[in-house]
Protein backbone atom coordinates (compact mmCIF):
# COMPACT_ATOMS: atom_id res chain seq x y z
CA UNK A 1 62.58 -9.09 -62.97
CA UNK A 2 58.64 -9.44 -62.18
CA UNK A 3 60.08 -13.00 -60.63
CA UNK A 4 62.39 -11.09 -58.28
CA UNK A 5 59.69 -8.46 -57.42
CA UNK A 6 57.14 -11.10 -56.67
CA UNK A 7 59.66 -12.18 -54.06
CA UNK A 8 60.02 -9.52 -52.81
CA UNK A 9 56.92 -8.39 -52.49
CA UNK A 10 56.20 -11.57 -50.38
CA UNK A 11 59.04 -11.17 -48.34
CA UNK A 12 57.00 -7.94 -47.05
CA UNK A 13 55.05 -7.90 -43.62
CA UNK A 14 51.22 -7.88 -44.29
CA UNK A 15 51.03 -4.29 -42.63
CA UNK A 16 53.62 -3.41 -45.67
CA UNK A 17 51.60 -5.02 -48.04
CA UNK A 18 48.79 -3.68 -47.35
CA UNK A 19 49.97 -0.71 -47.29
CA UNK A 20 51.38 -0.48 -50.37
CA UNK A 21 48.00 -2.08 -52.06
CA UNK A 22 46.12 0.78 -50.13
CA UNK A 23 48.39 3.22 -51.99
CA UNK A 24 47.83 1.44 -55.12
CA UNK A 25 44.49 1.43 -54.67
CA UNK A 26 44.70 5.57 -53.67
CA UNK A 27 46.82 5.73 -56.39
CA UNK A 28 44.06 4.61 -59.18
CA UNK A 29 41.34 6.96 -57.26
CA UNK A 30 43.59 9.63 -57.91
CA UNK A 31 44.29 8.65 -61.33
CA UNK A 32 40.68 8.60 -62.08
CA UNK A 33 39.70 12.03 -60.54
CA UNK A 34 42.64 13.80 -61.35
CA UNK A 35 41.92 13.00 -65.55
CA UNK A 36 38.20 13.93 -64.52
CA UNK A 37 38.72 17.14 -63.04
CA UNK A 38 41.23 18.12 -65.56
CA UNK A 39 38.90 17.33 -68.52
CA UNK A 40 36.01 19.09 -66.59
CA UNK A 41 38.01 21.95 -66.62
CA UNK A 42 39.42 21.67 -70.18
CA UNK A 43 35.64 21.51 -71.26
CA UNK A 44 34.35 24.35 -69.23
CA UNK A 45 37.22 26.52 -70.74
CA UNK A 46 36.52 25.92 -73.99
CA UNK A 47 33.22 26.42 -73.49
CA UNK A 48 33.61 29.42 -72.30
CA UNK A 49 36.40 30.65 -74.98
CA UNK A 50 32.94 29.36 -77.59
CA UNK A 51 30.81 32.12 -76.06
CA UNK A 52 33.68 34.61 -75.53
CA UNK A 53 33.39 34.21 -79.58
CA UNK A 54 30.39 34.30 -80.37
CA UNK A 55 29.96 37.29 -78.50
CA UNK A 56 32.78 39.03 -80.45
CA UNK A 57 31.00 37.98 -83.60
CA UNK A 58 27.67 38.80 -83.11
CA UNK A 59 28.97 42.51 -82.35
CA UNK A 60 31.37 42.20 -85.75
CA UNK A 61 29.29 40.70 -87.73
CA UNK A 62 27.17 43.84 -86.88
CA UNK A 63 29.54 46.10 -87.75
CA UNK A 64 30.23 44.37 -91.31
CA UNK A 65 26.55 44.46 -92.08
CA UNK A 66 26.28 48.35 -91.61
CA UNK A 67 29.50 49.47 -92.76
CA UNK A 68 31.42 46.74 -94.55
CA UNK A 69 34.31 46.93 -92.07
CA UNK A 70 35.50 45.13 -89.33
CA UNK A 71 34.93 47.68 -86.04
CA UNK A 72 35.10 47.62 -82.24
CA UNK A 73 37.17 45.88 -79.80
CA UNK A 74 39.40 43.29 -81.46
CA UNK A 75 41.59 40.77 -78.64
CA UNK A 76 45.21 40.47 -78.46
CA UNK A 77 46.46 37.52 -80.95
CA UNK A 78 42.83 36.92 -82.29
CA UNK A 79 42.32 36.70 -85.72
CA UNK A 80 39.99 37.84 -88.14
CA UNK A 81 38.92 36.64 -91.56
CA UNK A 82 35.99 38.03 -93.80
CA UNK A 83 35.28 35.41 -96.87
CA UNK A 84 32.59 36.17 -99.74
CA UNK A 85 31.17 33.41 -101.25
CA UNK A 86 30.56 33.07 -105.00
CA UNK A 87 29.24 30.00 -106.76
CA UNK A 88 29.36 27.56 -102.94
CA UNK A 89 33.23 29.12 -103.00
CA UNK A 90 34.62 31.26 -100.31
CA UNK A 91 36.85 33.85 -101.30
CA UNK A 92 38.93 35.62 -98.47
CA UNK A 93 38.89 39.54 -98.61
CA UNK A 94 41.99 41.77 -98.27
CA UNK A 95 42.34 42.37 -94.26
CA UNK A 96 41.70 45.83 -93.06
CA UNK A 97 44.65 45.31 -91.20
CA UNK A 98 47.80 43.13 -91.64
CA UNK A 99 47.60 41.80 -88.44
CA UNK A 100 44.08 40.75 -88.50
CA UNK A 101 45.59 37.55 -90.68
CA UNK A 102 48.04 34.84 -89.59
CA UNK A 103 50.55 33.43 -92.25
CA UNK A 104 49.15 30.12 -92.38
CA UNK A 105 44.66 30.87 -93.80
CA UNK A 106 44.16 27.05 -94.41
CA UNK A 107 42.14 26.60 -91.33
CA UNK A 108 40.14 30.03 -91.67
CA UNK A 109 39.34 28.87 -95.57
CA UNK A 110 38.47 25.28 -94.18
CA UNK A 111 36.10 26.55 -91.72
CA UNK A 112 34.59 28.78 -94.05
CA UNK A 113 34.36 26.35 -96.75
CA UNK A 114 32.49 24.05 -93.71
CA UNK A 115 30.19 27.21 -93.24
CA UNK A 116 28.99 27.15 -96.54
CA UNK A 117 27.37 23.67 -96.67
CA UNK A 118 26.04 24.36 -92.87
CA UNK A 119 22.71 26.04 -91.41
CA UNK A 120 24.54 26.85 -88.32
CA UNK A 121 27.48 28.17 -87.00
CA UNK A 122 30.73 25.84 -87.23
CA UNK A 123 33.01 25.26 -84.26
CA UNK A 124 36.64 23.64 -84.75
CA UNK A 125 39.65 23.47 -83.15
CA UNK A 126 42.27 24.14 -85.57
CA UNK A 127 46.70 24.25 -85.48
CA UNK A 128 48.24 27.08 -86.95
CA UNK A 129 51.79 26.66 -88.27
CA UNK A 130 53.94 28.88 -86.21
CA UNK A 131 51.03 30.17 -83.68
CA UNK A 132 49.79 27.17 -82.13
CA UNK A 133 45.66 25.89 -81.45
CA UNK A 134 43.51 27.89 -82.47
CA UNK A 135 39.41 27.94 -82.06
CA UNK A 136 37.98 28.87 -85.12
CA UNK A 137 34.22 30.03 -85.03
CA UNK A 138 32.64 30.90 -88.91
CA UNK A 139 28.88 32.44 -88.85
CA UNK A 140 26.94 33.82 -92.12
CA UNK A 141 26.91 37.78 -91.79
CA UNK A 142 23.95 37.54 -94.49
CA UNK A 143 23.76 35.76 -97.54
CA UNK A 144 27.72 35.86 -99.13
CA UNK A 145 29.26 36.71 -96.64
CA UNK A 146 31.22 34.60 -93.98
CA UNK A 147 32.89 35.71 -91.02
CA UNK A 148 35.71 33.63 -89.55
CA UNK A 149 36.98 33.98 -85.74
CA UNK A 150 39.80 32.60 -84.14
CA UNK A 151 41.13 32.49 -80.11
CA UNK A 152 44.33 31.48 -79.24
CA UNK A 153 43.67 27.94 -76.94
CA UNK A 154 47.57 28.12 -74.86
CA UNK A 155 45.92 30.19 -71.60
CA UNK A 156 43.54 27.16 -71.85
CA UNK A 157 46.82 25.12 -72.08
CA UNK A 158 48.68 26.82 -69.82
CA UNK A 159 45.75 26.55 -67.42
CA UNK A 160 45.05 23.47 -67.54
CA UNK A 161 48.58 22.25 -67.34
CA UNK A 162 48.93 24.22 -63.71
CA UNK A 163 46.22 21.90 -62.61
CA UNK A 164 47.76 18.71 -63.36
CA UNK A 165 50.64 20.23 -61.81
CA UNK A 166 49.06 21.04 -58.98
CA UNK A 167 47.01 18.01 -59.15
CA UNK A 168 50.50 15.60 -59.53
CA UNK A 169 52.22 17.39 -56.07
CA UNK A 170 48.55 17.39 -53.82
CA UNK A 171 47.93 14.36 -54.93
CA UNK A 172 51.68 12.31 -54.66
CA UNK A 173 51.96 14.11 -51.15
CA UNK A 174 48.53 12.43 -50.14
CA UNK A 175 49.44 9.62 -51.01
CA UNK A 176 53.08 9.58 -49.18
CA UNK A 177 51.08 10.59 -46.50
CA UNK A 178 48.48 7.81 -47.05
CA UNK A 179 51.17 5.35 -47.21
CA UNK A 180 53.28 6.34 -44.13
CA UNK A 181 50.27 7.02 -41.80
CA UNK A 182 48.47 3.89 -43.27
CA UNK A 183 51.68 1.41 -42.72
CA UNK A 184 51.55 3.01 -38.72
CA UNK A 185 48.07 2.53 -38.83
CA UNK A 186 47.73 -0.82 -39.59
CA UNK A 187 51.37 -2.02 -37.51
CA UNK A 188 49.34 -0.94 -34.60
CA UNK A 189 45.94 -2.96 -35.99
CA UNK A 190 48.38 -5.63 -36.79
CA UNK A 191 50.02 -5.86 -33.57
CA UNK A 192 47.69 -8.13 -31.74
CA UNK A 193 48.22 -10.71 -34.84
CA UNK A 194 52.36 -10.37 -34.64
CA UNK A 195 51.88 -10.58 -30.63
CA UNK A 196 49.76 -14.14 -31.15
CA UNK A 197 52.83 -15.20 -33.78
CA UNK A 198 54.94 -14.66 -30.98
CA UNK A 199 52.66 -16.77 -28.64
CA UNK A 200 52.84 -19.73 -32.06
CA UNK A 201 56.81 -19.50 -31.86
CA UNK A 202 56.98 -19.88 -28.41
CA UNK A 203 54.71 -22.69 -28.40
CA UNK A 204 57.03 -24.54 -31.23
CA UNK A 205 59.63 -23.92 -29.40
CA UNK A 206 58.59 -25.75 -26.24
CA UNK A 207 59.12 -29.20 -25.39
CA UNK A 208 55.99 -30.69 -25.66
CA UNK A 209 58.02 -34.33 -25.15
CA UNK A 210 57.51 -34.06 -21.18
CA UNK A 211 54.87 -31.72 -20.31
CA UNK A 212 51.39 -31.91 -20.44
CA UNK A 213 50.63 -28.13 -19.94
CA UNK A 214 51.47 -25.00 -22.52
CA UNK A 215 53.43 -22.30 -21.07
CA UNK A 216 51.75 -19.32 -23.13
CA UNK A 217 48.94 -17.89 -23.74
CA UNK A 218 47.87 -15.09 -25.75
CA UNK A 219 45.81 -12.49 -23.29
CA UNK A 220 46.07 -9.12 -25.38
CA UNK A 221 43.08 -6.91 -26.34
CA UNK A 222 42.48 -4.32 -28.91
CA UNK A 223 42.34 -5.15 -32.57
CA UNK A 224 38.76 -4.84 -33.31
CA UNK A 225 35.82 -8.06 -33.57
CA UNK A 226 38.06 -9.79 -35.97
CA UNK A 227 40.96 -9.95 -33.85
CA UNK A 228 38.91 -10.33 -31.44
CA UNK A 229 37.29 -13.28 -32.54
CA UNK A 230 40.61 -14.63 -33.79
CA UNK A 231 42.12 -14.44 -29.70
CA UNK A 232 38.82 -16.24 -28.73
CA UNK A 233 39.88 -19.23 -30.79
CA UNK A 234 43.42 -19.02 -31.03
CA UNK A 235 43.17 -19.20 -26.93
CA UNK A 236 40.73 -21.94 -27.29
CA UNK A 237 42.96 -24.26 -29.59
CA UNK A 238 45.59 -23.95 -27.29
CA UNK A 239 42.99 -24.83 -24.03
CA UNK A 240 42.59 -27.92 -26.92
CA UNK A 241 45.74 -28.65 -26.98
CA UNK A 242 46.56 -28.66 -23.33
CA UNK A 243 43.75 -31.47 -22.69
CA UNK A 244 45.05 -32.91 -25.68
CA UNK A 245 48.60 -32.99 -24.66
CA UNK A 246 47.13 -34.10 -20.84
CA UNK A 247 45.11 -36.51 -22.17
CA UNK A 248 47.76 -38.31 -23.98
CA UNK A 249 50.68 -38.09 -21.13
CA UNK A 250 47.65 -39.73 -19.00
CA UNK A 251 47.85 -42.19 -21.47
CA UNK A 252 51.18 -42.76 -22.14
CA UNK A 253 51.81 -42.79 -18.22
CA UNK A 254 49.59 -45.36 -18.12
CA UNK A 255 50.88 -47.16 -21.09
CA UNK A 256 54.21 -47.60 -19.01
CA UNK A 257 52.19 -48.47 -15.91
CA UNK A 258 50.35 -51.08 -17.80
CA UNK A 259 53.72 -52.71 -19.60
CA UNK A 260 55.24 -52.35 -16.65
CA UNK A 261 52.77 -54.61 -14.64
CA UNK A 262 51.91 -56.92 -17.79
CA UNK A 263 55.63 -57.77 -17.36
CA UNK A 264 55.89 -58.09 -14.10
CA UNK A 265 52.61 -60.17 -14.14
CA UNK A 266 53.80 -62.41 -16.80
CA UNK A 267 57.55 -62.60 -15.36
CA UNK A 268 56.12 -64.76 -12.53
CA UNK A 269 54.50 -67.62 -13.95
CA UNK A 270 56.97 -67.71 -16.34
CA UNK A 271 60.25 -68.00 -13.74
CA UNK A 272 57.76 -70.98 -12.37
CA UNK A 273 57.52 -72.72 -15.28
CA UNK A 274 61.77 -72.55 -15.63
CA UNK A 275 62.14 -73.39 -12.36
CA UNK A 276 59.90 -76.66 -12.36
CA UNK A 277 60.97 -77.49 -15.89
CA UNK A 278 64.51 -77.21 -14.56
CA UNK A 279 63.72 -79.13 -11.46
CA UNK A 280 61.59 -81.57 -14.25
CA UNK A 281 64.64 -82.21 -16.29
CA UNK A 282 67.04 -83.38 -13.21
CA UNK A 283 64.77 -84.78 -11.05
CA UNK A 284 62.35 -86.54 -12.18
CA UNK A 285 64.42 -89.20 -13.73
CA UNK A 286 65.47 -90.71 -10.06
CA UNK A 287 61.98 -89.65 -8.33
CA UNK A 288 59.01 -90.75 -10.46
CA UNK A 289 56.31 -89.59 -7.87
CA UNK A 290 58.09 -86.06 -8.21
CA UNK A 291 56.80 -86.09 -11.94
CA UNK A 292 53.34 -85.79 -11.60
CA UNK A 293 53.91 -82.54 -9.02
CA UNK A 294 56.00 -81.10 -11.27
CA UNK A 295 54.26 -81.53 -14.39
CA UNK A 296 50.89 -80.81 -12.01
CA UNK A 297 52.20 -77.43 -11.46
CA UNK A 298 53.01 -77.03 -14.60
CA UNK A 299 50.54 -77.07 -16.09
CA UNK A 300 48.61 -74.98 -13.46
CA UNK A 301 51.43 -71.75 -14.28
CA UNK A 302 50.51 -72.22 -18.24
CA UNK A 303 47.19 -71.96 -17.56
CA UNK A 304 47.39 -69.10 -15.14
CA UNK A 305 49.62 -67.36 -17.60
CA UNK A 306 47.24 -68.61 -20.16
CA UNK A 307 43.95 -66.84 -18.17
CA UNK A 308 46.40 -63.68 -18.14
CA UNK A 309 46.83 -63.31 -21.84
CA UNK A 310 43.44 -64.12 -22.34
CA UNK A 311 42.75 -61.51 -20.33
CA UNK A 312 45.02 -58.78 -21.72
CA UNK A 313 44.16 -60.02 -25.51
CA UNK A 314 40.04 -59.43 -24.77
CA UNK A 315 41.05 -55.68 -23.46
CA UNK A 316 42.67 -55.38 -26.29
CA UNK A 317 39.81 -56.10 -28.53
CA UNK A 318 37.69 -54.28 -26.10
CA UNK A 319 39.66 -51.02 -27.01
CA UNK A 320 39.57 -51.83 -30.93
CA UNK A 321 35.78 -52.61 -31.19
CA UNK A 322 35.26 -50.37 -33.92
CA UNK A 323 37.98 -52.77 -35.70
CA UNK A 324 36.52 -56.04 -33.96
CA UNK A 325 33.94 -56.31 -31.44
CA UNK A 326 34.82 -59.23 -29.10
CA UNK A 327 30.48 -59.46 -28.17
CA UNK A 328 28.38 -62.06 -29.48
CA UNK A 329 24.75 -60.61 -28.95
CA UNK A 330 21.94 -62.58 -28.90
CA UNK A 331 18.62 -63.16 -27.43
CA UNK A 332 19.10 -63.81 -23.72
CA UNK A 333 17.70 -63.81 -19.63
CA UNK A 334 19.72 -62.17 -17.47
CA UNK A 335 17.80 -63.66 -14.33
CA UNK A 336 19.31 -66.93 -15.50
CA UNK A 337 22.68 -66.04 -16.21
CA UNK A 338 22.31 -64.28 -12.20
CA UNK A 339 21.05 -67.81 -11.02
CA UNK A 340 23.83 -70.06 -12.93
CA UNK A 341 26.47 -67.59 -11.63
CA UNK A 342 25.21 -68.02 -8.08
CA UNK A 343 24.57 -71.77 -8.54
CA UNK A 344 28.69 -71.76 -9.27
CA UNK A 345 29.64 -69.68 -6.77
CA UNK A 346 28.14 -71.59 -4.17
CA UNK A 347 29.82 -74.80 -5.56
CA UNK A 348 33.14 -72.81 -5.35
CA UNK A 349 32.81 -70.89 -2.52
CA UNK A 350 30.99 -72.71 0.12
CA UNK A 351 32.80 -70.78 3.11
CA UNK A 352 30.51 -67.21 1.95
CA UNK A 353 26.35 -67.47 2.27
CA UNK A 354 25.09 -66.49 -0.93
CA UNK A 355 21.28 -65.13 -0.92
CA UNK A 356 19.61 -64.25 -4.29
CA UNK A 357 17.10 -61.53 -3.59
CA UNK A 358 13.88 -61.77 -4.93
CA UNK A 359 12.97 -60.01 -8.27
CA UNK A 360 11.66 -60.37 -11.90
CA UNK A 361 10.67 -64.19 -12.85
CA UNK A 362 12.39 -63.56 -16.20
CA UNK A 363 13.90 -60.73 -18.29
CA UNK A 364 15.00 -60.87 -21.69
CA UNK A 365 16.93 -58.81 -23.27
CA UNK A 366 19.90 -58.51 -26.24
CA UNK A 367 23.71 -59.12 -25.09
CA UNK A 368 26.36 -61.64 -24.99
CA UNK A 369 25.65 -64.01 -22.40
CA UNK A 370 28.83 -65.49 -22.19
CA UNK A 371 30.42 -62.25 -21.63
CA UNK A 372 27.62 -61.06 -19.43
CA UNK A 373 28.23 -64.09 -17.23
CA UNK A 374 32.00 -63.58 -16.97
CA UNK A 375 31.29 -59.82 -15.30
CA UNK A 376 28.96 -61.64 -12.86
CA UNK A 377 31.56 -64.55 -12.20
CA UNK A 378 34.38 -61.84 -11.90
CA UNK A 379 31.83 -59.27 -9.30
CA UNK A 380 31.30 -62.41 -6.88
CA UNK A 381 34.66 -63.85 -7.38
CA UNK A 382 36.15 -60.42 -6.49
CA UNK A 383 33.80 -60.25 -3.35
CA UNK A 384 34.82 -63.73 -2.25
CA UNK A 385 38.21 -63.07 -2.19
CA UNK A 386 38.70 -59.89 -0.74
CA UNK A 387 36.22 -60.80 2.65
CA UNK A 388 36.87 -63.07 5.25
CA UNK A 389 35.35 -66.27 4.83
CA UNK A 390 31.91 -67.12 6.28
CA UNK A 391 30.87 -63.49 4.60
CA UNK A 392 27.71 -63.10 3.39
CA UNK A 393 27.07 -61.83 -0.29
CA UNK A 394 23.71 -61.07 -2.35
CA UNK A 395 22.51 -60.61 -5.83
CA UNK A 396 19.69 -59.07 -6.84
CA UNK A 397 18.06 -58.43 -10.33
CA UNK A 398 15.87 -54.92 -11.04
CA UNK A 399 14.32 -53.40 -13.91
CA UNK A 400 13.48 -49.84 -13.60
CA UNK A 401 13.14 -47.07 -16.50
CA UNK A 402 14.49 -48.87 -19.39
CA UNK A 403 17.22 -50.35 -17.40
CA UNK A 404 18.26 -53.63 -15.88
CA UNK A 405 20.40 -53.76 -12.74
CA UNK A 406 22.11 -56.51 -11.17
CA UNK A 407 23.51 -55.44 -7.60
CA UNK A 408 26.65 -57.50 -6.02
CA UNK A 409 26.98 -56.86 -2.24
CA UNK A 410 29.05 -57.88 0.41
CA UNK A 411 29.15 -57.47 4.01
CA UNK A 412 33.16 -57.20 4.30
CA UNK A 413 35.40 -54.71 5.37
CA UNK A 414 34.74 -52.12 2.68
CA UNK A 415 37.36 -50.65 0.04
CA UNK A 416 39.32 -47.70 1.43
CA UNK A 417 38.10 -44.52 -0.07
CA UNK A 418 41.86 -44.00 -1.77
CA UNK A 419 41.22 -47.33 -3.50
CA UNK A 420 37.61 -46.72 -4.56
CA UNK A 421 38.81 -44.70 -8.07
CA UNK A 422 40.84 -47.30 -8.78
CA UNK A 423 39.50 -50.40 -8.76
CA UNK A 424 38.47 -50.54 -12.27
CA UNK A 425 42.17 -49.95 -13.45
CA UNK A 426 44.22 -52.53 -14.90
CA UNK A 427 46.82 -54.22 -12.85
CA UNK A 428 45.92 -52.40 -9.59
CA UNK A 429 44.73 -54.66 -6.31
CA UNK A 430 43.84 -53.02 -3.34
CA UNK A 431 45.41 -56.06 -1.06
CA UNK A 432 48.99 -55.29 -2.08
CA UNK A 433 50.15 -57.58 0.16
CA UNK A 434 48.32 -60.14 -1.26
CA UNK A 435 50.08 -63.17 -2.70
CA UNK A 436 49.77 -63.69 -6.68
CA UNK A 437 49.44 -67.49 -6.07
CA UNK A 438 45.88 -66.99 -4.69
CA UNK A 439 44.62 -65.82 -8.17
CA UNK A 440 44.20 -62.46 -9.12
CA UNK A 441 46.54 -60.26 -11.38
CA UNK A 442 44.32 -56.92 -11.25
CA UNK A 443 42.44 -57.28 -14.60
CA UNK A 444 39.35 -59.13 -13.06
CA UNK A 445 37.45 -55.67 -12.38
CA UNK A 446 38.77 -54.28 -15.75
CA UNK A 447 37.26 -56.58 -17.58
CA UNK A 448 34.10 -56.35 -16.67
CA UNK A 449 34.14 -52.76 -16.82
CA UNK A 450 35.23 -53.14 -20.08
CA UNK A 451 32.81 -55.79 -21.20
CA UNK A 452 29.64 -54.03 -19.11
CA UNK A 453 30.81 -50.69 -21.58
CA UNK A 454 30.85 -52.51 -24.74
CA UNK A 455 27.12 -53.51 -23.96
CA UNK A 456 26.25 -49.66 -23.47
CA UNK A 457 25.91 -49.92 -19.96
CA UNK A 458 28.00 -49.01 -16.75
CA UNK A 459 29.59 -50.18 -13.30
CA UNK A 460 29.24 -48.24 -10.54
CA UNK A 461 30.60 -49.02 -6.77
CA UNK A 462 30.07 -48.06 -3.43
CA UNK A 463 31.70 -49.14 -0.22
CA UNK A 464 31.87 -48.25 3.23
CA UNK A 465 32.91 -50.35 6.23
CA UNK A 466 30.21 -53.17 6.87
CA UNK A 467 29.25 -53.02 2.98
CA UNK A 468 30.40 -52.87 -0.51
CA UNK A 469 27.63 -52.87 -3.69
CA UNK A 470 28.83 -53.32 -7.52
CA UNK A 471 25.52 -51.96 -9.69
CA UNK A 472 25.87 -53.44 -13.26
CA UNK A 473 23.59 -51.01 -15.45
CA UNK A 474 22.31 -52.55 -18.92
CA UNK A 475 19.86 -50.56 -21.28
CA UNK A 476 16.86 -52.51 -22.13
CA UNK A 477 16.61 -51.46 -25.31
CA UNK A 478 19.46 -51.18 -26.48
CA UNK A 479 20.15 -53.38 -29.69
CA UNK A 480 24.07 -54.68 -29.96
């Protein structure tokens, strides 16, 4: 049973709930006032019924002093007893009148008998067979003598019981109204909180799958700080959750753009080597010489398809460095890593001029060198390839402000300003008319982004017709 109303109890909407705690609650307030007030009231009866007789007995005891006989105003249904006392006994007189006696003396001889062995008056409630409580009041006329009062207590009763009634209906109606006006009360409070449950459900029941964006949001007021402050960041989670859910369709989208072009990148060399294998296989049986070009290219396809994995697989462990960091750090000068890479780049590339600008005799700092020298082979590849030939390309080395810079320039045609955002993505060329068989699948500038970001430091481009400059940014201090 308490299972089934535990249930049920949680089944109940929190405005319900609380509700019905608040009337609980109410309800033990009452509880605690009402018996208060009522025993207040009890007490303050009583108390007066105690002086009521007292007062009666002051004027009868009186009365029995001068004329040894009960006189003067007697109440309805009160009783009077006059004991004598001989040897510590008391010893009830005849009544003056019949009805100054109930049936049942036990309590009046009890209370006398108290009296006796007492300095002081003696108060005591007392239950008379047949009549009901009684308050029984004994005080010593003089020496011997013992007077013994008694009120009826069922007006005090009676009374009393009218309270609690009236007590029981004020109070139950209070609380019904409590309750009712209480349950509205908080429904409206509540209302902002059921509105952003609505806003939850509609959000669960959205296809996050294809969009990046949230349809909903939650742009109700009212409800006080608290619900207040819970909008604030309920609104916020979901402006959270919409970069979240942007951030990873970007990814994903490019995810798809990246398999896509790793395939189609890898499909190429790949149909080459088939087709010369295949072109191995029946011809170079009859036609020697026609051997050495097919196995000549290859070899040259496996190795270019052998760059381009080497390639993808060092992104790769570029974008898990906190698994594996692909950098060997060390103590190195970068203004002789500038001057080998220029020294090879003239032996490769005779058809560009390429001037080293003056700058620091030396400057050592901590980073992979190897690495560090692929960025600067990849920067004046890049700029060899994509200008005319006879162009003329610079390097020059700075240190400025905790920073070293090495600045690539060319005086080519410039990147289009569509192209300039770009460049540093994976797979993406801005010749795309450009043949794959001249080198180049895209990744050159991505890895060396890649590899200048893993060293703390950053690549930054700008190009306009006449010009292009890549600035390679390394911290000084920074220790790998």
């Amino acid at each position: 049973m308490i299972r089934r109303l535990r249930r049920a109890y949680g089944r109940l909407r929190l405005g319900t709930r609380l509700a019905l705690g608040l009337g609980a609650l109410s309800l033990v307030v009452f509880a605690v006032v009402g018996t208060a007030l009522t025993t207040f009231m009890r007490d303050y009866l009583s108390a007066q019924l105690d002086t009521q007789l007292a007062q009666a007995q002051v004027a009868q005891a009186k009365s029995i002093a001068d004329y040894g006989t009960l006189s003067g105003k007697k109440y309805w249904r009160w009783y009077y007893a006059v004991y004598d006392v001989e040897d510590g006994t008391p010893q009830l007189r005849k009544p003056e009148v019949a009805t100054d006696l109930p049936k049942d003396v036990d309590e009046f001889t009890a209370v006398a008998r108290a009296q006796t062995s007492s300095s002081k008056e003696v108060l005591r409630t007392g239950h008379l067979r047949g009549e009901g409580d009684y308050r029984l009041r004994a005080c010593e006329v003089e020496p011997g003598l013992i007077l013994v009062s008694a009120a009826p207590m069922d007006e005090i009763d009676d009374t009393v019981g009218q309270l609690v009634t009236v007590q029981a209906v004020t109070f139950g109606l209070a609380l019904l109204a409590l309750v009712v006006t209480g349950r509205s009360l908080l429904r409206r409070g509540l209302k902002p909180l059921s509105d952003m449950a609505h806003t939850a459900r509609g959000i669960t029941s959205h296809d996050l799958t294809d969009s990046a964006r949230l349809p909903v949001r939650h742009d109700g007021r009212g409800g006080g700080p608290e619900v207040e402050e819970l909008r604030t960041a309920f609104n916020t989670m979901l402006e959270h959750i919409d970069e979240s859910l942007a951030v990873r369709a970007e990814a994903e989208q490019r995810l798809r753009r990246f398999v896509a072009d790793a395939s189609h990148e890898l499909r190429t060399p790949l149909m080459s080597v088939r087709g010369y294998a295949d072109l191995f296989q029946y011809a170079a049986a009859n036609a020697p010489e026609e051997r050495d070009k097919h196995l000549t290219r290859l070899r040259a396809e496996a190795a270019r398809m052998g760059f381009l994995l080497d390639d993808l697989l060092l992104l790769a462990r570029l974008d898990a460095a906190e698994v594996e960091t692909p950098l060997r750090p060390r103590e190195a000068d970068l203004v002789e890593l500038v001057q080998e890479a220029a020294d090879a780049f003239r032996a490769s590339h005779a058809d560009h001029p390429l001037t080293v600008e003056p700058g620091p005799a030396a400057l050592r700092m901590r980073l992979d060198p190897q690495r560090v020298r692929q960025v600067l082979d990849n920067l004046l590849t890049n700029a060899a390839v994509h200008t005319p030939a006879g162009t003329a390309v610079s390097v020059a080395v700075s240190a400025a402000h905790g920073v070293a810079r090495v600045r690539v320039r060319d005086a080519g045609p410039g990147i289009p300003p569509g192209d300039r955002e770009r460049v540093f993505d994976r797979f993406y060329r801005v010749d795309k008319a450009r043949s794959r068989d001249r080198g180049g699948s895209g990744l050159g500038l991505a890895v060396a982004n890649s590899l200048i970001r893993a060293h703390g430091g950053t690549i930054e481009l700008r190009s306009e017709p006449g010009k292009t400059v890549f600035t390679v940014s390394l911290p000084l201090d920074t220790a790998l």
